[in-house]
N, C-alpha and C. Protein backbone atom coordinates (compact mmCIF):
# COMPACT_ATOMS: atom_id res chain seq x y z
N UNK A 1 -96.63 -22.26 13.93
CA UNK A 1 -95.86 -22.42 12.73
C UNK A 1 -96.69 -23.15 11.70
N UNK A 2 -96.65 -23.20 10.16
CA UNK A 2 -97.25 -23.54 9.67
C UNK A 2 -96.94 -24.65 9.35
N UNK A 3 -97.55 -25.48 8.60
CA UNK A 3 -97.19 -26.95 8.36
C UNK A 3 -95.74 -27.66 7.50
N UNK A 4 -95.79 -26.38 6.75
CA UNK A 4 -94.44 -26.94 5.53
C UNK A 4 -93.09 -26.50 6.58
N UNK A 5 -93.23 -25.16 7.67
CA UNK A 5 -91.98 -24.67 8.48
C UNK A 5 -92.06 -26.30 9.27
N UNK A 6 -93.22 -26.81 9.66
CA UNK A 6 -93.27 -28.05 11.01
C UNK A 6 -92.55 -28.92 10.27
N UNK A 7 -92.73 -29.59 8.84
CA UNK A 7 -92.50 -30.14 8.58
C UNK A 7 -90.79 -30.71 8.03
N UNK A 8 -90.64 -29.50 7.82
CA UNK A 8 -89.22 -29.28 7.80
C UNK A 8 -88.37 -28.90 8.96
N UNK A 9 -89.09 -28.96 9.82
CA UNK A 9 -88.13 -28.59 11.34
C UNK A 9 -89.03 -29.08 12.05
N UNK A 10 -88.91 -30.83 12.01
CA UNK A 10 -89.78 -31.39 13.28
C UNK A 10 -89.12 -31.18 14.65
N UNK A 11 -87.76 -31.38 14.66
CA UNK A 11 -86.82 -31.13 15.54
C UNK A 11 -87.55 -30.00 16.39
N UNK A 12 -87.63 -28.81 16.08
CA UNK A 12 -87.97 -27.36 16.33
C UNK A 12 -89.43 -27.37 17.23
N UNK A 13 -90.10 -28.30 15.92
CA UNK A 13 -91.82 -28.15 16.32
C UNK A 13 -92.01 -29.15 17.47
N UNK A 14 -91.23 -30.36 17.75
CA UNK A 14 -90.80 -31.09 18.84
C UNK A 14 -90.86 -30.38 20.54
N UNK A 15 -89.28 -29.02 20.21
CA UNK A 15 -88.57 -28.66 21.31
C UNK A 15 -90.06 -27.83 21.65
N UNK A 16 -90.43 -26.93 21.03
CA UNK A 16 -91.33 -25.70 21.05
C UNK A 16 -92.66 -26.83 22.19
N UNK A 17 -93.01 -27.85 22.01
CA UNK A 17 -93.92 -28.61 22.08
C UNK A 17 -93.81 -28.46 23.80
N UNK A 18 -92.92 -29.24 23.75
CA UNK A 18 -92.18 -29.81 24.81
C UNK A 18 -91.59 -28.48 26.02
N UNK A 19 -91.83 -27.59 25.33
CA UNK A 19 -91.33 -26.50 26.42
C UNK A 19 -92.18 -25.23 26.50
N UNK A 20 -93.15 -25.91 26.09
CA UNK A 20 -94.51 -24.87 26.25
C UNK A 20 -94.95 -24.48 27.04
N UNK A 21 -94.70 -25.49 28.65
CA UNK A 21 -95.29 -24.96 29.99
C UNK A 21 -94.04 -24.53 30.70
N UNK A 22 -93.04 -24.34 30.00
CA UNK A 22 -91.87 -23.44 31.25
C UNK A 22 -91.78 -22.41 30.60
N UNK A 23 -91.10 -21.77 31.62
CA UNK A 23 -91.08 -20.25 32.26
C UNK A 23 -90.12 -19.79 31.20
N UNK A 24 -90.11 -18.68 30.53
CA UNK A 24 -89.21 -18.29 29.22
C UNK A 24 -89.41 -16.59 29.64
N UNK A 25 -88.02 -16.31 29.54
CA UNK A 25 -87.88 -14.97 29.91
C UNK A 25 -87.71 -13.55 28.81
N UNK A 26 -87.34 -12.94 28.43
CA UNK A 26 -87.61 -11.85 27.38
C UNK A 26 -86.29 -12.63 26.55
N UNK A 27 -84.96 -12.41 27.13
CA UNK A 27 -83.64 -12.87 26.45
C UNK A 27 -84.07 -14.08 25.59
N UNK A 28 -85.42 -14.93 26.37
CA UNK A 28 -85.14 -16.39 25.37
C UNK A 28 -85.45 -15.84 24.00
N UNK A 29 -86.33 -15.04 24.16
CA UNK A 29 -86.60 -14.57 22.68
C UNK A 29 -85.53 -14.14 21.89
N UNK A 30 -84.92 -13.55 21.85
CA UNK A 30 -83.74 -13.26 21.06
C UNK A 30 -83.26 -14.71 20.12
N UNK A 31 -82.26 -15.44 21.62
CA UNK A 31 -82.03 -16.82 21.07
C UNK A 31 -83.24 -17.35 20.49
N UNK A 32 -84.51 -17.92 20.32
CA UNK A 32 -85.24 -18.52 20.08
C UNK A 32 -85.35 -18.28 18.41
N UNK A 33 -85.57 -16.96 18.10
CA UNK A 33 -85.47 -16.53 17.12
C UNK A 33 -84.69 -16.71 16.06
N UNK A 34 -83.57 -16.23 16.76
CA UNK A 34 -82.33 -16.86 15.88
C UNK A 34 -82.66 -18.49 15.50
N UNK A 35 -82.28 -19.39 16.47
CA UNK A 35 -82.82 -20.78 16.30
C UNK A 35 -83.62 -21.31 15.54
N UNK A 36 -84.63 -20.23 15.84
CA UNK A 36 -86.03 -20.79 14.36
C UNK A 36 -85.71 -20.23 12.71
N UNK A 37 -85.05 -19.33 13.12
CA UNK A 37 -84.32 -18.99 11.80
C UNK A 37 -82.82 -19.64 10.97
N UNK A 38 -82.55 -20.27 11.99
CA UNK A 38 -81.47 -21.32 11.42
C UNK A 38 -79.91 -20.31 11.56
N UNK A 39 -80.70 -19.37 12.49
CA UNK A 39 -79.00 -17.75 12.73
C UNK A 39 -78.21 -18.79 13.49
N UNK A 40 -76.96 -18.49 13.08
CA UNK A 40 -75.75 -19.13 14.11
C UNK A 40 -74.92 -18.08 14.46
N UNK A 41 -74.32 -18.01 15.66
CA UNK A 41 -73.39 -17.17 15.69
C UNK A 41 -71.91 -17.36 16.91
N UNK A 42 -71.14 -16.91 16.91
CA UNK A 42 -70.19 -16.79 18.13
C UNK A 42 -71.13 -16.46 19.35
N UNK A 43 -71.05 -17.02 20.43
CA UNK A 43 -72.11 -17.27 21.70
C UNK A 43 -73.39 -17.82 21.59
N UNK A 44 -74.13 -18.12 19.82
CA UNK A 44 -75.27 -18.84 20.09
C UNK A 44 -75.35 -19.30 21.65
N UNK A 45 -76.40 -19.74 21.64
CA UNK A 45 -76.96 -20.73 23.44
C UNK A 45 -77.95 -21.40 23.01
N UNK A 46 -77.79 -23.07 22.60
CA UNK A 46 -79.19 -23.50 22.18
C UNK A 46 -80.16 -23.63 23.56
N UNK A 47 -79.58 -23.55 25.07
CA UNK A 47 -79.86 -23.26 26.28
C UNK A 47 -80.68 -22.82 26.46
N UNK A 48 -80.61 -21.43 25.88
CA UNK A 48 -81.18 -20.22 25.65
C UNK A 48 -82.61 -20.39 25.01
N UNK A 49 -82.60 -20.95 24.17
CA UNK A 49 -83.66 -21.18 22.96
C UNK A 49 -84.77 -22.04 23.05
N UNK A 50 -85.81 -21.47 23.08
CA UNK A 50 -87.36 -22.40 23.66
C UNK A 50 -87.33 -23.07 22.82
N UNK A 51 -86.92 -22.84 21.59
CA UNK A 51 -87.31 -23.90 19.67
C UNK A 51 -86.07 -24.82 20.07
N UNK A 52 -85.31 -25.37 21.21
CA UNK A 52 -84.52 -26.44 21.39
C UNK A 52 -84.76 -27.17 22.33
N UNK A 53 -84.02 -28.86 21.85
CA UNK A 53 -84.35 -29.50 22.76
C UNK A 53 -83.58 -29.20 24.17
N UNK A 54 -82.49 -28.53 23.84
CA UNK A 54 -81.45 -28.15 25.08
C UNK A 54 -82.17 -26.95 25.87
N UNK A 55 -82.84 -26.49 26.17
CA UNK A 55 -83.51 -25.42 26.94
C UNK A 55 -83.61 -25.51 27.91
N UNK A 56 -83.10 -24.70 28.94
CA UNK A 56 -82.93 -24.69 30.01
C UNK A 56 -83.42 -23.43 30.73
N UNK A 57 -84.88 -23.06 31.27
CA UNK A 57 -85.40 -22.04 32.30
C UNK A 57 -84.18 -21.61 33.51
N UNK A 58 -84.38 -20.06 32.60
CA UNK A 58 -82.83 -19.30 33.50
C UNK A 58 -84.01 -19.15 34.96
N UNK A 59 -83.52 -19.66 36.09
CA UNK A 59 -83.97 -19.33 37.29
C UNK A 59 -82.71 -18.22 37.99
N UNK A 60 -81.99 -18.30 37.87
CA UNK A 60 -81.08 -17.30 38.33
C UNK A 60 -81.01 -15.94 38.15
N UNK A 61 -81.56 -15.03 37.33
CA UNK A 61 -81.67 -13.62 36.93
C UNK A 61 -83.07 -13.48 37.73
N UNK A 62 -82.40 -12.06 38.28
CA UNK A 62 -83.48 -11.70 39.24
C UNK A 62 -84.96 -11.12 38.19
N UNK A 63 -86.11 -11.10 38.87
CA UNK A 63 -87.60 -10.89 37.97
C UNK A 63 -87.64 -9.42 38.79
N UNK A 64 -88.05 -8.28 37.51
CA UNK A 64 -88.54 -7.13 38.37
C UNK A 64 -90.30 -7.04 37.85
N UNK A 65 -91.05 -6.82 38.92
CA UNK A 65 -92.23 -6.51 38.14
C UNK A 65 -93.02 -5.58 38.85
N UNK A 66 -93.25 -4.56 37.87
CA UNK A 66 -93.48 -3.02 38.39
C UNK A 66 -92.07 -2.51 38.90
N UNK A 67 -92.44 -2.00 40.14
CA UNK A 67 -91.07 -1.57 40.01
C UNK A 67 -90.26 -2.02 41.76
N UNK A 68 -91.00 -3.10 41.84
CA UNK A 68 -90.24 -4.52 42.55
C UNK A 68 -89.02 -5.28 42.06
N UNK A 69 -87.98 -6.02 42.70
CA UNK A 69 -87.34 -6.91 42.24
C UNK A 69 -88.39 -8.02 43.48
N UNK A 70 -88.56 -8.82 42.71
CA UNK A 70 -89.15 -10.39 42.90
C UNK A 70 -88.25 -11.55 42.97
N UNK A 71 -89.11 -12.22 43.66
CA UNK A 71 -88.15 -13.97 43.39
C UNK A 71 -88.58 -14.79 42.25
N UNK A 72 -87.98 -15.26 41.50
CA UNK A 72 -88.11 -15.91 40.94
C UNK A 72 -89.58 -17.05 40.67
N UNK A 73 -90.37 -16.90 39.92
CA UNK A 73 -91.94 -17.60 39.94
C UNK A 73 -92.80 -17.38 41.14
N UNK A 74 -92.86 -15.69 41.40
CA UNK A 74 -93.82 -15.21 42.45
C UNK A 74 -94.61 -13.98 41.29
C-alpha cells in the first residue's frame, strides 16, 4: 500500500502487518477487499479479513489441491 493509503489506515497497515505469516484462504480475499475499501455490508466478517485486527485463519474448510481433498496445512 502506498504511504498516504498507510497513513490514513494505520489500523489496516497494522492488521495486514501482523497477519502476514498466517494461512489466508481464497474467500479471505473477497472480505479483505471489501475491508480495505471501507465496503460494509449485511454479513461483512471482519474475521474474515486479513486488513483486520479480528482475523481469524479458517482451519475448518476442507483444502483440495489438485484433485485431492487434503488436511488442513499439508
Amino acid at each position: 500500500m502506498n504511504a498516504a493509503y498507510r497513513s490514513a489506515h494505520a489500523d489496516k497497515a497494522r492488521a495486514i502487518a501482523q497477519n502476514a505469516g498466517k494461512e489466508i484462504r481464497s474467500h479471505n480475499l473477497f472480505y479483505s477487499m471489501g475491508d480495505l475499501m471501507s465496503i460494509r455490508w449485511p454479513g461483512e466478517s471482519p474475521a474474515e479479513s486479513f486488513a483486520s485486527a479480528d482475523f481469524v485463519p479458517d482451519s475448518n474448510t476442507p483444502v483440495i489441491a489438485g484433485d485431492k481433498l487434503v488436511a488442513f496445512g499439508n
